[in-house]
PDB file of N, CA and C in Angstrom:
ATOM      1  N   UNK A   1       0.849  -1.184   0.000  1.00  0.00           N
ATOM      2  CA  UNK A   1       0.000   0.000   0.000  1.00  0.00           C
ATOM      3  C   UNK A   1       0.892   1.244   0.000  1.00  0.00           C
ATOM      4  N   UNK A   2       0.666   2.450  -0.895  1.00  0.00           N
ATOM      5  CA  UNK A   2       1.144   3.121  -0.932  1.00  0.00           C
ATOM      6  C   UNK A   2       0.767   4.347   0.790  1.00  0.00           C
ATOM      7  N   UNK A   3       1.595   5.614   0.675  1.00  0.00           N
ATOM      8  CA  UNK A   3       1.615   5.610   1.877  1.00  0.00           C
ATOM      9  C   UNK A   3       0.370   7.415   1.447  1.00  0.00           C
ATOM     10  N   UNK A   4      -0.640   7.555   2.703  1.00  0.00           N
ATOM     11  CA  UNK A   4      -1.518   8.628   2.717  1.00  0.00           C
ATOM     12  C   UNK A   4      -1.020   9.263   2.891  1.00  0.00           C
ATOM     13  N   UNK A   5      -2.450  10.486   2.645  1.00  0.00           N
ATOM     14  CA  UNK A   5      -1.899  11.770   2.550  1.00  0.00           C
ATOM     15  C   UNK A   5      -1.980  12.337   4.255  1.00  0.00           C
ATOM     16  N   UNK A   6      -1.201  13.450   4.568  1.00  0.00           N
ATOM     17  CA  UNK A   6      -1.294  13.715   6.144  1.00  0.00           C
ATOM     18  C   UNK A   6      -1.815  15.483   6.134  1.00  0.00           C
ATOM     19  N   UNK A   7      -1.164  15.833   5.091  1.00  0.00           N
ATOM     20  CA  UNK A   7      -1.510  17.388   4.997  1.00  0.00           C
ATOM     21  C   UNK A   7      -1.448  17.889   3.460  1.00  0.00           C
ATOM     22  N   UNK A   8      -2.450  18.646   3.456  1.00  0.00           N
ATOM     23  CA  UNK A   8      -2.669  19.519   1.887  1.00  0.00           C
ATOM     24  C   UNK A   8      -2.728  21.166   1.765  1.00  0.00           C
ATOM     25  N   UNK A   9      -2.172  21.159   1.126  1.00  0.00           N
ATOM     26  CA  UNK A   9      -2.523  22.899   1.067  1.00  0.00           C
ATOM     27  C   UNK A   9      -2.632  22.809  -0.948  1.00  0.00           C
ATOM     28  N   UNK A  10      -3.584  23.777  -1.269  1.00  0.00           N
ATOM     29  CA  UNK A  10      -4.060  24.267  -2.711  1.00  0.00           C
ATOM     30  C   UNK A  10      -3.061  25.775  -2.876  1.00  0.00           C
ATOM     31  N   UNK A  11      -1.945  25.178  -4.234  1.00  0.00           N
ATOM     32  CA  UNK A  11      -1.207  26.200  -4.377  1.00  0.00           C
ATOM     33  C   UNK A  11      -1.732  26.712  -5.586  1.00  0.00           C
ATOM     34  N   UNK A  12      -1.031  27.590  -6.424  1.00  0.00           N
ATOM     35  CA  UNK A  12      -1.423  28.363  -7.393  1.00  0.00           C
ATOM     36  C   UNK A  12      -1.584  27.210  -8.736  1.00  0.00           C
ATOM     37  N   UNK A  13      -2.465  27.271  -9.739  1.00  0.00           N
ATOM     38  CA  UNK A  13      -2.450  26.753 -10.987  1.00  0.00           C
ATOM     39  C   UNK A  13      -2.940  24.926 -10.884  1.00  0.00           C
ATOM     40  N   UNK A  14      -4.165  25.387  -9.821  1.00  0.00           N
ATOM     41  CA  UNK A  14      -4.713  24.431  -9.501  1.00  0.00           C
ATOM     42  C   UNK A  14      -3.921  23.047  -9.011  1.00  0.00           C
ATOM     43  N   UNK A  15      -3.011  22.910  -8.568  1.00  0.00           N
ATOM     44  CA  UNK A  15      -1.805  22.721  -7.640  1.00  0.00           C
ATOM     45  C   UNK A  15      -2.183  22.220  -6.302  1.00  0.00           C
ATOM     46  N   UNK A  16      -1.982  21.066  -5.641  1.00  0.00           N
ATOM     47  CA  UNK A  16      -1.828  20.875  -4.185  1.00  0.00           C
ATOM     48  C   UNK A  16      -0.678  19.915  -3.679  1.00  0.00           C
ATOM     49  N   UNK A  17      -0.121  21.117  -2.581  1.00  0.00           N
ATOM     50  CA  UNK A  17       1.504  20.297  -1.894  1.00  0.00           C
ATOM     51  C   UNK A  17       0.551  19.589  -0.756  1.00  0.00           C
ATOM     52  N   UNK A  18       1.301  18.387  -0.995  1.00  0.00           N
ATOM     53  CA  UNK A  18       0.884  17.217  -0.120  1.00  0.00           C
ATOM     54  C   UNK A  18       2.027  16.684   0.729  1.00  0.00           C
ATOM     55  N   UNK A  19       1.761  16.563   2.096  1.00  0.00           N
ATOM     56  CA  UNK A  19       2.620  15.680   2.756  1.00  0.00           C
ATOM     57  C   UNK A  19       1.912  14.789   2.848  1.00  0.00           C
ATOM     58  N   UNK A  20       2.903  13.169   2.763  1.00  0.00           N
ATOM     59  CA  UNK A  20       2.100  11.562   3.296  1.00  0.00           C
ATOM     60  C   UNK A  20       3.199  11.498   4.295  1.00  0.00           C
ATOM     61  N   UNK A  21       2.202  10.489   4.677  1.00  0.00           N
ATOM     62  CA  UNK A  21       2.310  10.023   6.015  1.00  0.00           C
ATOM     63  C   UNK A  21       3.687   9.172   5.842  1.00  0.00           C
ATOM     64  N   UNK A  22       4.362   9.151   5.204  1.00  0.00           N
ATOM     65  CA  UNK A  22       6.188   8.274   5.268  1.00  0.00           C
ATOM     66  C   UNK A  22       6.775   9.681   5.257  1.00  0.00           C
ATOM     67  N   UNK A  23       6.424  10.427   5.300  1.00  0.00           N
ATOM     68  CA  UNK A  23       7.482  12.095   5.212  1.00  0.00           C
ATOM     69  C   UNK A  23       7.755  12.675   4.086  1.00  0.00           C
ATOM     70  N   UNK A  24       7.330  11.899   2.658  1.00  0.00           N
ATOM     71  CA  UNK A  24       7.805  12.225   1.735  1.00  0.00           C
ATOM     72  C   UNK A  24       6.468  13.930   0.996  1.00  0.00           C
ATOM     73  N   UNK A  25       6.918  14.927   0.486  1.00  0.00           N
ATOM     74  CA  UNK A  25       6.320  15.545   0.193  1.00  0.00           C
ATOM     75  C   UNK A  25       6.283  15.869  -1.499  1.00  0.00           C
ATOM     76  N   UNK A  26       4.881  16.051  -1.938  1.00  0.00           N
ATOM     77  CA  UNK A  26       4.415  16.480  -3.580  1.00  0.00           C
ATOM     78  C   UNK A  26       3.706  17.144  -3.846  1.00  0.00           C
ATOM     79  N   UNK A  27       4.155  17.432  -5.463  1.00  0.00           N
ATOM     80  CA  UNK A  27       2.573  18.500  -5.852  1.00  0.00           C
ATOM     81  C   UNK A  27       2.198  17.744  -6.557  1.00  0.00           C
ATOM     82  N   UNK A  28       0.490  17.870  -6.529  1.00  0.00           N
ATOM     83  CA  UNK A  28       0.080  16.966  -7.527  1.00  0.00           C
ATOM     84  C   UNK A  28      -0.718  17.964  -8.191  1.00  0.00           C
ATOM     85  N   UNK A  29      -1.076  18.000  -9.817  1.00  0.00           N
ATOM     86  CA  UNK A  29      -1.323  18.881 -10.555  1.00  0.00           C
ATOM     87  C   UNK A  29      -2.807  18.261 -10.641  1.00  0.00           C
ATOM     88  N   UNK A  30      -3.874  19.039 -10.474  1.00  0.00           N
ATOM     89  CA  UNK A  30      -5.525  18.555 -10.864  1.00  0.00           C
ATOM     90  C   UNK A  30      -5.634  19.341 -12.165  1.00  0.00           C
ATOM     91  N   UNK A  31      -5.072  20.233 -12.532  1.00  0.00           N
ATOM     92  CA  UNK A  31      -5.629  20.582 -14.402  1.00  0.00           C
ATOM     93  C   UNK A  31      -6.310  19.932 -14.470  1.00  0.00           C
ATOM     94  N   UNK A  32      -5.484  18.272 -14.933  1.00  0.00           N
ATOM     95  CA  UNK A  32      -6.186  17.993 -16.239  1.00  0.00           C
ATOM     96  C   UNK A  32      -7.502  17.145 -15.710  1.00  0.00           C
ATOM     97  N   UNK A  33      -7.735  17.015 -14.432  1.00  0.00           N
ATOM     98  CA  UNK A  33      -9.215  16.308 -13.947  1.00  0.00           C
ATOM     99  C   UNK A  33     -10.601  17.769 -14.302  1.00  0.00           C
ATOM    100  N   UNK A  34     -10.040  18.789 -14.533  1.00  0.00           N
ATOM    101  CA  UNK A  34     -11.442  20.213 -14.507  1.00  0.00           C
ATOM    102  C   UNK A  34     -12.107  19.833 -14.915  1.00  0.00           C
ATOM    103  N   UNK A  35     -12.238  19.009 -16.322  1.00  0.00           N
ATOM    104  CA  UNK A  35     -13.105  18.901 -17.541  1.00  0.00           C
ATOM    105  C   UNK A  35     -13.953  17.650 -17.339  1.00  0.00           C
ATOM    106  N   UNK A  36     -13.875  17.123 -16.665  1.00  0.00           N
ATOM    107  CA  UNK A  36     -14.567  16.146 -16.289  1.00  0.00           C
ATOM    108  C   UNK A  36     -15.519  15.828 -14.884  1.00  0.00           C
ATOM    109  N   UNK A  37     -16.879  15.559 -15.434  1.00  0.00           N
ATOM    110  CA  UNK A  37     -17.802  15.575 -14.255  1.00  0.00           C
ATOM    111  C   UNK A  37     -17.860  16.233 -12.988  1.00  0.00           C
ATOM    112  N   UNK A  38     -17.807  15.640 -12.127  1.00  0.00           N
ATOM    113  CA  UNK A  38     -17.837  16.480 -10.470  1.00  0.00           C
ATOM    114  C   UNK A  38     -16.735  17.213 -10.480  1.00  0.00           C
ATOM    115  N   UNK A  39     -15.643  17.058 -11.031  1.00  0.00           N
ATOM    116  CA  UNK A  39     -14.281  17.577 -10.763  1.00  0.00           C
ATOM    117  C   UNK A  39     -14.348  18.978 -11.658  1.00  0.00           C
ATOM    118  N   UNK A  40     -14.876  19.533 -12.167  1.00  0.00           N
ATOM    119  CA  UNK A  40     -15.638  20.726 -13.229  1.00  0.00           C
ATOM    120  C   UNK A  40     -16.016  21.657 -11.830  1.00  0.00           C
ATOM    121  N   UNK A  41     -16.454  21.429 -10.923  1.00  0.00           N
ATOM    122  CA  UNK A  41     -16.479  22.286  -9.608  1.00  0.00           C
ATOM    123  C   UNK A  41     -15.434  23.041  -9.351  1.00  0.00           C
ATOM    124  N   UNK A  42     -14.183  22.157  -9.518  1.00  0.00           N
ATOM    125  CA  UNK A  42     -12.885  22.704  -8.522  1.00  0.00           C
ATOM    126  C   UNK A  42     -12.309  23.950  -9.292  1.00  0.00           C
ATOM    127  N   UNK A  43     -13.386  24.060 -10.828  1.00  0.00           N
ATOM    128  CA  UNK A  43     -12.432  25.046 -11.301  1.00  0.00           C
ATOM    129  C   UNK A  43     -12.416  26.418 -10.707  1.00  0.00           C
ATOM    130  N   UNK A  44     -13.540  26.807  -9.136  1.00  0.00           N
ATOM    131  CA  UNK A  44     -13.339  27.841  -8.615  1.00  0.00           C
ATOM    132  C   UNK A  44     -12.276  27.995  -7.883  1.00  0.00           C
ATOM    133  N   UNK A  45     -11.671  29.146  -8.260  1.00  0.00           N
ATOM    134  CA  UNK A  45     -10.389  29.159  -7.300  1.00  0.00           C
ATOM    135  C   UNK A  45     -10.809  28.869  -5.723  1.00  0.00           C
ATOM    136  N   UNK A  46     -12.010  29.420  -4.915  1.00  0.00           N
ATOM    137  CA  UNK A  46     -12.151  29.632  -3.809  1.00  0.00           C
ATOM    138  C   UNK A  46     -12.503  28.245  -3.461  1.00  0.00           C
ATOM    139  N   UNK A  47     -13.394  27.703  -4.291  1.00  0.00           N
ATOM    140  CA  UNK A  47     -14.003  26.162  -3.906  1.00  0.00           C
ATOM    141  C   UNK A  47     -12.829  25.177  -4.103  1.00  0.00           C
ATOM    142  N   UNK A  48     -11.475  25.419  -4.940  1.00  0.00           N
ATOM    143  CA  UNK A  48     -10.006  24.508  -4.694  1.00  0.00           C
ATOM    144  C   UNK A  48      -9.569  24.770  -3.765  1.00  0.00           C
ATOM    145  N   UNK A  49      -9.523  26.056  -3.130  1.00  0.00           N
ATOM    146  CA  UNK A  49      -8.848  26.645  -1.897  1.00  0.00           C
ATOM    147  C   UNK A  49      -9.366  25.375  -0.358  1.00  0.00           C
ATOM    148  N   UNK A  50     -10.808  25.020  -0.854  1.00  0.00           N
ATOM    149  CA  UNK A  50     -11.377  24.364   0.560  1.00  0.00           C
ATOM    150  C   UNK A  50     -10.890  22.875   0.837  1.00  0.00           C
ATOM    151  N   UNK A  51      -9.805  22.478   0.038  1.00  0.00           N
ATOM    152  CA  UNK A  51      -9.399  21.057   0.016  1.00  0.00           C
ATOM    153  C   UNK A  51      -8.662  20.805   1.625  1.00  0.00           C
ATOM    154  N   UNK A  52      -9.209  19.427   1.570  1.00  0.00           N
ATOM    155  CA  UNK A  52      -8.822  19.163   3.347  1.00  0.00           C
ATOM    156  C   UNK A  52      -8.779  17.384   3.068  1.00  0.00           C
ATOM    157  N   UNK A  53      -7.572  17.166   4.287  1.00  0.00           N
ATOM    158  CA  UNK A  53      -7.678  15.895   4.316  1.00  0.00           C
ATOM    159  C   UNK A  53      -8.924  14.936   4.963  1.00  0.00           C
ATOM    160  N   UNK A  54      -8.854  13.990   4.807  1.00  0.00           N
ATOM    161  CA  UNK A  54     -10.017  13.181   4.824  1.00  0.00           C
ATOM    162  C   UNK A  54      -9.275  11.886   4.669  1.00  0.00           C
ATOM    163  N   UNK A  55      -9.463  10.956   5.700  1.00  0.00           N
ATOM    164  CA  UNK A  55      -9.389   9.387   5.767  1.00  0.00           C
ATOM    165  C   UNK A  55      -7.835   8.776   4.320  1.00  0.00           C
ATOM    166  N   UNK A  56      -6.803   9.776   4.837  1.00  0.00           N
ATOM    167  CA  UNK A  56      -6.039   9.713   4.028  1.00  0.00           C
ATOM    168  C   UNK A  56      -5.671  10.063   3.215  1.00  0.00           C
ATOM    169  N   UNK A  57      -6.875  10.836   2.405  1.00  0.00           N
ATOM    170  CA  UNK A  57      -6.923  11.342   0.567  1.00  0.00           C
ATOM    171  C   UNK A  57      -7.234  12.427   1.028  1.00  0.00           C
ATOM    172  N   UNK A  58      -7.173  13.551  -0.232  1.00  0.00           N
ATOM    173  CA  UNK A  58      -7.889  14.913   0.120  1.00  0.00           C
ATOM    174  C   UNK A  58      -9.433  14.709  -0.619  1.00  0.00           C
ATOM    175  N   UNK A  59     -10.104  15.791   0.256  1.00  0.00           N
ATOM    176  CA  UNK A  59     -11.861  15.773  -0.386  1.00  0.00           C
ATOM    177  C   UNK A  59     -11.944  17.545  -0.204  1.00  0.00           C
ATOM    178  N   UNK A  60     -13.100  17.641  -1.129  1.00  0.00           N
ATOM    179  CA  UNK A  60     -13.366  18.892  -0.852  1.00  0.00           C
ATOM    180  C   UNK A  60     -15.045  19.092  -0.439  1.00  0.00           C
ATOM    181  N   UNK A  61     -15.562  20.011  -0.288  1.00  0.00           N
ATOM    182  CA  UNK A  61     -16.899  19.917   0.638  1.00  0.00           C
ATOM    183  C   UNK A  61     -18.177  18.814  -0.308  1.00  0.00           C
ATOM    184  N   UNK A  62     -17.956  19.369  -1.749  1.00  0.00           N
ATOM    185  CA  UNK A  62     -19.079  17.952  -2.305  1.00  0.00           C
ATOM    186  C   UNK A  62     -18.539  17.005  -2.585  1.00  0.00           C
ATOM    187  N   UNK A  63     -17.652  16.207  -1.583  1.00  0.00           N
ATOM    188  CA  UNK A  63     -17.386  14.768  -1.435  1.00  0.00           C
ATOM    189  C   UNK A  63     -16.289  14.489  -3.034  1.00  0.00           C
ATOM    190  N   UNK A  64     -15.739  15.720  -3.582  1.00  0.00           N
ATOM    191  CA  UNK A  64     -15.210  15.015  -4.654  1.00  0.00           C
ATOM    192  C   UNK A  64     -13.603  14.855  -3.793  1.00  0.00           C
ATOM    193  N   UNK A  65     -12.839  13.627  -4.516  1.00  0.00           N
ATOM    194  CA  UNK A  65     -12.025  12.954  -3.878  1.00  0.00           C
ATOM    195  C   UNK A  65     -11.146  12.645  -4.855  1.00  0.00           C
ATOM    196  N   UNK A  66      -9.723  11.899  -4.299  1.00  0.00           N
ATOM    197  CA  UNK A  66      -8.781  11.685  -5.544  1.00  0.00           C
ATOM    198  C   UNK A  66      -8.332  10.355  -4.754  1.00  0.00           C
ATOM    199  N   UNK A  67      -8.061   9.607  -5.252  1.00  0.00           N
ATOM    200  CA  UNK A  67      -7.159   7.989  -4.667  1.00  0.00           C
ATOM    201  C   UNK A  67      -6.132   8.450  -4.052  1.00  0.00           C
ATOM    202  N   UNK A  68      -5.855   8.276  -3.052  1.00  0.00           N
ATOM    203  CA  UNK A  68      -4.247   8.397  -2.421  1.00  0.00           C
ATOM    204  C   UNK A  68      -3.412   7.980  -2.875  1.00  0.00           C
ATOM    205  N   UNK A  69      -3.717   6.415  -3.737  1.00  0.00           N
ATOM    206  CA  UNK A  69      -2.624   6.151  -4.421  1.00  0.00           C
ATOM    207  C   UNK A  69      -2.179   6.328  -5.787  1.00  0.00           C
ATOM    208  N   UNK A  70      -3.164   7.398  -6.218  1.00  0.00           N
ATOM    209  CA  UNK A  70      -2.849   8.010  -7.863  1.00  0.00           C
ATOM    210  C   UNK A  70      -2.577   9.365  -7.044  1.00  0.00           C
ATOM    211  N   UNK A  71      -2.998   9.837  -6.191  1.00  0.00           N
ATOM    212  CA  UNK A  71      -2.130  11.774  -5.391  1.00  0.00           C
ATOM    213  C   UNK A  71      -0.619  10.997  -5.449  1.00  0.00           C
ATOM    214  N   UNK A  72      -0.029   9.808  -4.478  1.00  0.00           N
ATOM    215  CA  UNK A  72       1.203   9.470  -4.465  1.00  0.00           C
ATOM    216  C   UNK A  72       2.077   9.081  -5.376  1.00  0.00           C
ATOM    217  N   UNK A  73       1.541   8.316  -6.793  1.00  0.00           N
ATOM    218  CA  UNK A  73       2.347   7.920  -7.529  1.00  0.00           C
ATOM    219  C   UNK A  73       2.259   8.872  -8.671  1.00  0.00           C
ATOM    220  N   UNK A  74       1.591   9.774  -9.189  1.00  0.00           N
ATOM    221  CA  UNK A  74       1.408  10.799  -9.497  1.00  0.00           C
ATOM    222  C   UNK A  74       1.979  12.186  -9.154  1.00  0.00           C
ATOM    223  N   UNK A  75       2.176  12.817  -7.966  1.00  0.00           N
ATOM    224  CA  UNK A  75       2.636  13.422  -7.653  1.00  0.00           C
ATOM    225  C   UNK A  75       4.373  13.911  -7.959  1.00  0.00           C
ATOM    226  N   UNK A  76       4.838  15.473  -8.266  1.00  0.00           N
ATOM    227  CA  UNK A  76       6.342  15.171  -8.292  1.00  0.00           C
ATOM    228  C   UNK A  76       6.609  15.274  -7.019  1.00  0.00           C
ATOM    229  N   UNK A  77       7.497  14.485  -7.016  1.00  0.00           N
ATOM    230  CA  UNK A  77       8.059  14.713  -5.282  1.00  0.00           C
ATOM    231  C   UNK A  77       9.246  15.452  -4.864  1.00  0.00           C
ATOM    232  N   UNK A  78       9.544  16.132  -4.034  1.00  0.00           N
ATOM    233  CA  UNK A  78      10.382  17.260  -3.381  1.00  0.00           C
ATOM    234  C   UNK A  78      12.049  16.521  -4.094  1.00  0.00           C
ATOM    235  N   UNK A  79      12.780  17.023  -4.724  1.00  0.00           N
ATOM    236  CA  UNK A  79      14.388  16.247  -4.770  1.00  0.00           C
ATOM    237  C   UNK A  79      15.092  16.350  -3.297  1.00  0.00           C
ATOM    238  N   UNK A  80      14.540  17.126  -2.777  1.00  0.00           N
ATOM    239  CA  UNK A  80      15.485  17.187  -1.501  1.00  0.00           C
ATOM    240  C   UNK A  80      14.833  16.360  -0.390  1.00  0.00           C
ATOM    241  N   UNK A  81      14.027  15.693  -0.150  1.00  0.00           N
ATOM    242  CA  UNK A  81      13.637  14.482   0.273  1.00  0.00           C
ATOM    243  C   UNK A  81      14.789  13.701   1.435  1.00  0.00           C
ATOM    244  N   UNK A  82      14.244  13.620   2.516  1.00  0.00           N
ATOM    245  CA  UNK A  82      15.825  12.851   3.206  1.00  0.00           C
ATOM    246  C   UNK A  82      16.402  13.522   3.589  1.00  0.00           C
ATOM    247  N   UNK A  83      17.360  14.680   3.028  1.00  0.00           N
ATOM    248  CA  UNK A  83      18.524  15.176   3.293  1.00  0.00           C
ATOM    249  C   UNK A  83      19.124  15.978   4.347  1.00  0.00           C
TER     250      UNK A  83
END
């Protein structure tokens, strides 16, 4: 199992830095989910702003959600990692 998410923050260009729960930190880019169904919501800046963790993954208030383990393997991750 890949490892959850612990903290999110929504950065600029529809963007969220994620820490999981092994320490490792990413951004994972939502662009390219806008255009599609429920995820067509997030294109408000203020309504991306409300992203919060939830049971590992991030959600935002109408229950839309992303797999933890497509945020983790997806995500770029920090190079300085560890050091």
């Amino acid at each position: 199992m890949n490892p959850r998410v612990e903290s999110v923050s929504a950065v600029s260009g529809y963007k969220l830095r994620i820490k999981f729960n092994n320490g490792e930190e990413g951004v994972y880019d939502c662009g390219p989910l806008l255009d599609f169904g429920v995820f067509k919501e997030l294109r408000s800046q203020n309504y991306f702003k409300q992203v919060k963790v939830s049971d590992g993954t991030v959600m935002w208030p109408h229950e839309q959600d992303i797999c933890p383990d497509t945020l983790y393997l997806d995500s770029t991750k920090n190079a300085e990692q560890g050091a």
